[in-house]
N, C-alpha and C. Protein backbone atom coordinates (compact mmCIF):
# COMPACT_ATOMS: atom_id res chain seq x y z
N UNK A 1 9.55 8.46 16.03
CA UNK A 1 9.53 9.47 15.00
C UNK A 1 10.94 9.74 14.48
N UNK A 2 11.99 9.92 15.20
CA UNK A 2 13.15 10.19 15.01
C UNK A 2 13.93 8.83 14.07
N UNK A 3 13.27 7.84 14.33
CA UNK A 3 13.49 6.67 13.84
C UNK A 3 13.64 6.84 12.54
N UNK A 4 12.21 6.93 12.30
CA UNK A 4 11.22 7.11 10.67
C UNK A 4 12.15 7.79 9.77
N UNK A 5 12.38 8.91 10.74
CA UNK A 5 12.74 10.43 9.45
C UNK A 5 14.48 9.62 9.29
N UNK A 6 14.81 8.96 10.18
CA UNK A 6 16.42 8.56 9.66
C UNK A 6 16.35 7.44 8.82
N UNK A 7 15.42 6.76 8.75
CA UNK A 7 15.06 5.27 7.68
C UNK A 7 14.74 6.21 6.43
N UNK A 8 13.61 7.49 6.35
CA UNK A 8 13.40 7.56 5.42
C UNK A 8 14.37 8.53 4.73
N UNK A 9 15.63 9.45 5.67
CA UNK A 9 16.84 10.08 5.08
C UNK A 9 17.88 8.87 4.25
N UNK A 10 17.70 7.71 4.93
CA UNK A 10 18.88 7.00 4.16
C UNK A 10 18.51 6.05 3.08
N UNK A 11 16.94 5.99 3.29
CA UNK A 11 16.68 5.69 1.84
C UNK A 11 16.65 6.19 0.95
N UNK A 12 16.42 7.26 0.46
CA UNK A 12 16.13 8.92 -0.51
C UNK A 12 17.35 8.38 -1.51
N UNK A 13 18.23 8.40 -0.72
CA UNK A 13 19.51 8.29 -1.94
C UNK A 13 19.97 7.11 -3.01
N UNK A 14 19.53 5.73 -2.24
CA UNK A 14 19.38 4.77 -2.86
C UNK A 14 18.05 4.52 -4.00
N UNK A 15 17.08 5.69 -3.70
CA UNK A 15 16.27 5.22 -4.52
C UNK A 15 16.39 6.03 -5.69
N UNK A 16 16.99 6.88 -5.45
CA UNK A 16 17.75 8.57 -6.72
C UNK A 16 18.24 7.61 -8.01
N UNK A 17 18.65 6.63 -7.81
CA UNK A 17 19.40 6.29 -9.08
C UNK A 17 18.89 4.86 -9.35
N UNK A 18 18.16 4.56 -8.90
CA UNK A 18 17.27 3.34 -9.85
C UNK A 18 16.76 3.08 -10.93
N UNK A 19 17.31 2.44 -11.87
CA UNK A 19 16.98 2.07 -13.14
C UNK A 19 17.29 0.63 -13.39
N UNK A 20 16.33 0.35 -14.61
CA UNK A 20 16.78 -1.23 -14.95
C UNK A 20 16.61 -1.04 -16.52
N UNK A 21 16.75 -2.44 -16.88
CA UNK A 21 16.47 -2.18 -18.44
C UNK A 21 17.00 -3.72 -18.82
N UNK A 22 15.86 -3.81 -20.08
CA UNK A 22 15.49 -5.31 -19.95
C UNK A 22 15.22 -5.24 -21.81
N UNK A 23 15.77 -6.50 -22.73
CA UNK A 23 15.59 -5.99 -24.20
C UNK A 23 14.23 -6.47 -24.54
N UNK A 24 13.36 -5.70 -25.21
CA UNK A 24 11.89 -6.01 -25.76
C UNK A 24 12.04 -5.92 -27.43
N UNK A 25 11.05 -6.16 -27.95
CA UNK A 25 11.23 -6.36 -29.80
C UNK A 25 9.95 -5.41 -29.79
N UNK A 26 10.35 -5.21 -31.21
CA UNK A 26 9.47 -3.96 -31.76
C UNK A 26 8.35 -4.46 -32.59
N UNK A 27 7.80 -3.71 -33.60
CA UNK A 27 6.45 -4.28 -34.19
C UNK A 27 6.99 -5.03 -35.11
N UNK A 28 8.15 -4.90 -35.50
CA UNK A 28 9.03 -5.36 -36.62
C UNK A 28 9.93 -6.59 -36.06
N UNK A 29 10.09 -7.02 -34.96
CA UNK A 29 11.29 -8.05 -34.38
C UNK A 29 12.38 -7.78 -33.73
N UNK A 30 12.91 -6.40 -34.31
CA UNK A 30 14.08 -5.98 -33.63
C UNK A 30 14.01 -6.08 -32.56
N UNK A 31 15.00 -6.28 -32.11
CA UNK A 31 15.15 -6.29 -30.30
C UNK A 31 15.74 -4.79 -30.36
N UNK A 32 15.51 -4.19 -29.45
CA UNK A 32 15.12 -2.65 -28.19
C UNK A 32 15.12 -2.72 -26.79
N UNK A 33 15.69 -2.29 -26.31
CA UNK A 33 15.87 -1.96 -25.10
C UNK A 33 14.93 -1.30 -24.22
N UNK A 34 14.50 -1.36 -23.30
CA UNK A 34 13.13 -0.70 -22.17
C UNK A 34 14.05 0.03 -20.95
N UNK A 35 14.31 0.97 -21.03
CA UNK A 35 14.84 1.55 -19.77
C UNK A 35 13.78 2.03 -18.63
N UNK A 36 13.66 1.53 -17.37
CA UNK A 36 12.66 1.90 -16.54
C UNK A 36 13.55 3.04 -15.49
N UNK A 37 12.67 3.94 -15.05
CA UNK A 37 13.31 4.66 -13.62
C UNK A 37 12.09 5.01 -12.53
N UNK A 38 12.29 4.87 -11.50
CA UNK A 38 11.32 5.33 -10.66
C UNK A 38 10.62 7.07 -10.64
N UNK A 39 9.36 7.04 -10.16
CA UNK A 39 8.79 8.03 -10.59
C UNK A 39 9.51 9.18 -9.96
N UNK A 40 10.47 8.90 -8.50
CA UNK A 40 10.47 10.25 -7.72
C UNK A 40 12.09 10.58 -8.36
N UNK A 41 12.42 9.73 -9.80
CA UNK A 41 13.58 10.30 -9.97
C UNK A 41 13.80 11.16 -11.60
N UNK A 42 14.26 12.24 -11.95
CA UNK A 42 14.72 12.55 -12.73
C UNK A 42 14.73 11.44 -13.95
N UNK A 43 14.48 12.32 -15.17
CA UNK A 43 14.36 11.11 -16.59
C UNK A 43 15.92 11.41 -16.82
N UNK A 44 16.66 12.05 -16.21
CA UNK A 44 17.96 12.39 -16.89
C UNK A 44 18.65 10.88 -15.97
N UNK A 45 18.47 9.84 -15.05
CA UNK A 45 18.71 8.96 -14.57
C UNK A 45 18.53 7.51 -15.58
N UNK A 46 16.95 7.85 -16.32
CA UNK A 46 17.04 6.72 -17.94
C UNK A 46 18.24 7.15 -18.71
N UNK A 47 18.43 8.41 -18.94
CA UNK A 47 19.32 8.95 -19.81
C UNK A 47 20.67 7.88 -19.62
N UNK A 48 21.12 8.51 -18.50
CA UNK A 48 22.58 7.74 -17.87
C UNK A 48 22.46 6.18 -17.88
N UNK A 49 21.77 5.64 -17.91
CA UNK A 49 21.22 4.17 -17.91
C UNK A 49 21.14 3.50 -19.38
N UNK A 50 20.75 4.43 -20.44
CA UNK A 50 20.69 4.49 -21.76
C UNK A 50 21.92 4.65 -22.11
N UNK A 51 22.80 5.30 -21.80
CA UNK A 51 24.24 5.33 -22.04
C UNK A 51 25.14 4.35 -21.63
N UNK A 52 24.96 3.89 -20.52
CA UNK A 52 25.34 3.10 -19.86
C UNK A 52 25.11 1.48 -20.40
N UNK A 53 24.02 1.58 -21.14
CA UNK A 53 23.62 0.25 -22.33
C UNK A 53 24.18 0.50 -23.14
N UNK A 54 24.05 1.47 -23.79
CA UNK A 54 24.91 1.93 -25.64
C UNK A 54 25.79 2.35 -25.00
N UNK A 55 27.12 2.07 -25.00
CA UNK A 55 28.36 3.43 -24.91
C UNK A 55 28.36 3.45 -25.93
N UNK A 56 28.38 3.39 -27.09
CA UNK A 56 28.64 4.10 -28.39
C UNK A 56 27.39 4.71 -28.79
N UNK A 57 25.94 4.97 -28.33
CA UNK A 57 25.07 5.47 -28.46
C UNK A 57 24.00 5.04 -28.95
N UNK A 58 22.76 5.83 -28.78
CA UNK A 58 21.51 5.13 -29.06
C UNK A 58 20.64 5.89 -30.06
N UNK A 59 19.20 5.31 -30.47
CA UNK A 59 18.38 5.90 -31.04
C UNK A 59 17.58 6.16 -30.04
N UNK A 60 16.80 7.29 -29.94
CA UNK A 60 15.74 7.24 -28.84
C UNK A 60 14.44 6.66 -29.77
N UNK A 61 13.65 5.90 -28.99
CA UNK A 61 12.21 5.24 -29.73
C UNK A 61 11.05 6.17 -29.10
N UNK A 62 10.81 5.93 -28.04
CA UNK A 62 9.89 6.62 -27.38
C UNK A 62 10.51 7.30 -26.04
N UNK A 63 9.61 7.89 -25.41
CA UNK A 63 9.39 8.44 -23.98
C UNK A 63 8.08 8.33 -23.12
N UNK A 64 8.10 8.21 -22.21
CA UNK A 64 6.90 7.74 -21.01
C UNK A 64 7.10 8.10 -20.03
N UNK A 65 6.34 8.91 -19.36
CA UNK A 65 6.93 9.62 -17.67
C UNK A 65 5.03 9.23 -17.18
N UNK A 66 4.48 7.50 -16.63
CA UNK A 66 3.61 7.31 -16.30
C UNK A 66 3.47 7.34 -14.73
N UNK A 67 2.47 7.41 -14.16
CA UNK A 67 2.48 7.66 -13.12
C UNK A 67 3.37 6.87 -11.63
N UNK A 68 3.66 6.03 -11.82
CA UNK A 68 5.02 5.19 -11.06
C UNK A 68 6.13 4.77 -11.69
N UNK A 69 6.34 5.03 -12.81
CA UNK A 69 7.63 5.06 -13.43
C UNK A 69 7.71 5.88 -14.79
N UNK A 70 8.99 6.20 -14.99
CA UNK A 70 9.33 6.29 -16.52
C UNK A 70 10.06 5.73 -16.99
N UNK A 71 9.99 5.63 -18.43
CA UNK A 71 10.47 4.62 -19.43
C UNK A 71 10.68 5.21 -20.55
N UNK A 72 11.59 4.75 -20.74
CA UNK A 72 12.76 5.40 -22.45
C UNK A 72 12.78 4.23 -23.15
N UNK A 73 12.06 3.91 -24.55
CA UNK A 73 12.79 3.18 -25.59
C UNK A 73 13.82 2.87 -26.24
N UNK A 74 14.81 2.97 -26.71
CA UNK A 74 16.05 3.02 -27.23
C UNK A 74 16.36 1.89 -28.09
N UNK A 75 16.93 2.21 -29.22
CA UNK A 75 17.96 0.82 -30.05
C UNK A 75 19.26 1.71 -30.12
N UNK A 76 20.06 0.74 -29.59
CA UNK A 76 21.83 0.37 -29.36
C UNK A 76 22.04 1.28 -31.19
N UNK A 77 23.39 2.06 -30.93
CA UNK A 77 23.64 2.23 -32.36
C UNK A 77 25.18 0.76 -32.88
């Protein structure tokens, strides 16, 4: 038991800031960006991830907070 609860304390933190992001095209061709984050984390973690793709900034396209992840649309400005 003591095991468990220390595997599952030192995972918590690694999983806080997981995001990916991968470019997809729109109905139109443009290429767009897909920011994913895990469900047990904050959308303000796509945010930083979205920035972290654009440093000079983005458009937001959509938003999605589905039941095992969320996902932010974005085009690069």
């Amino acid at each position: 038991m003591r095991f468990q609860a220390l595997l599952l304390t030192s995972l918590v933190p690694l999983s806080a800031g997981c995001s990916t992001s991968r470019p997809i095209y729109n109905e139109g061709g443009q290429k767009i960006l897909m920011v994913e984050c895990g469900s047990g984390t904050s959308i303000s973690v796509c945010y930083d991830r979205a920035l972290k793709e654009c440093p000079k900034g983005y458009r937001m396209i959509s938003e999605d907070s589905g039941f095992n992840r969320k996902t932010v649309k974005i085009e690069c400005k």
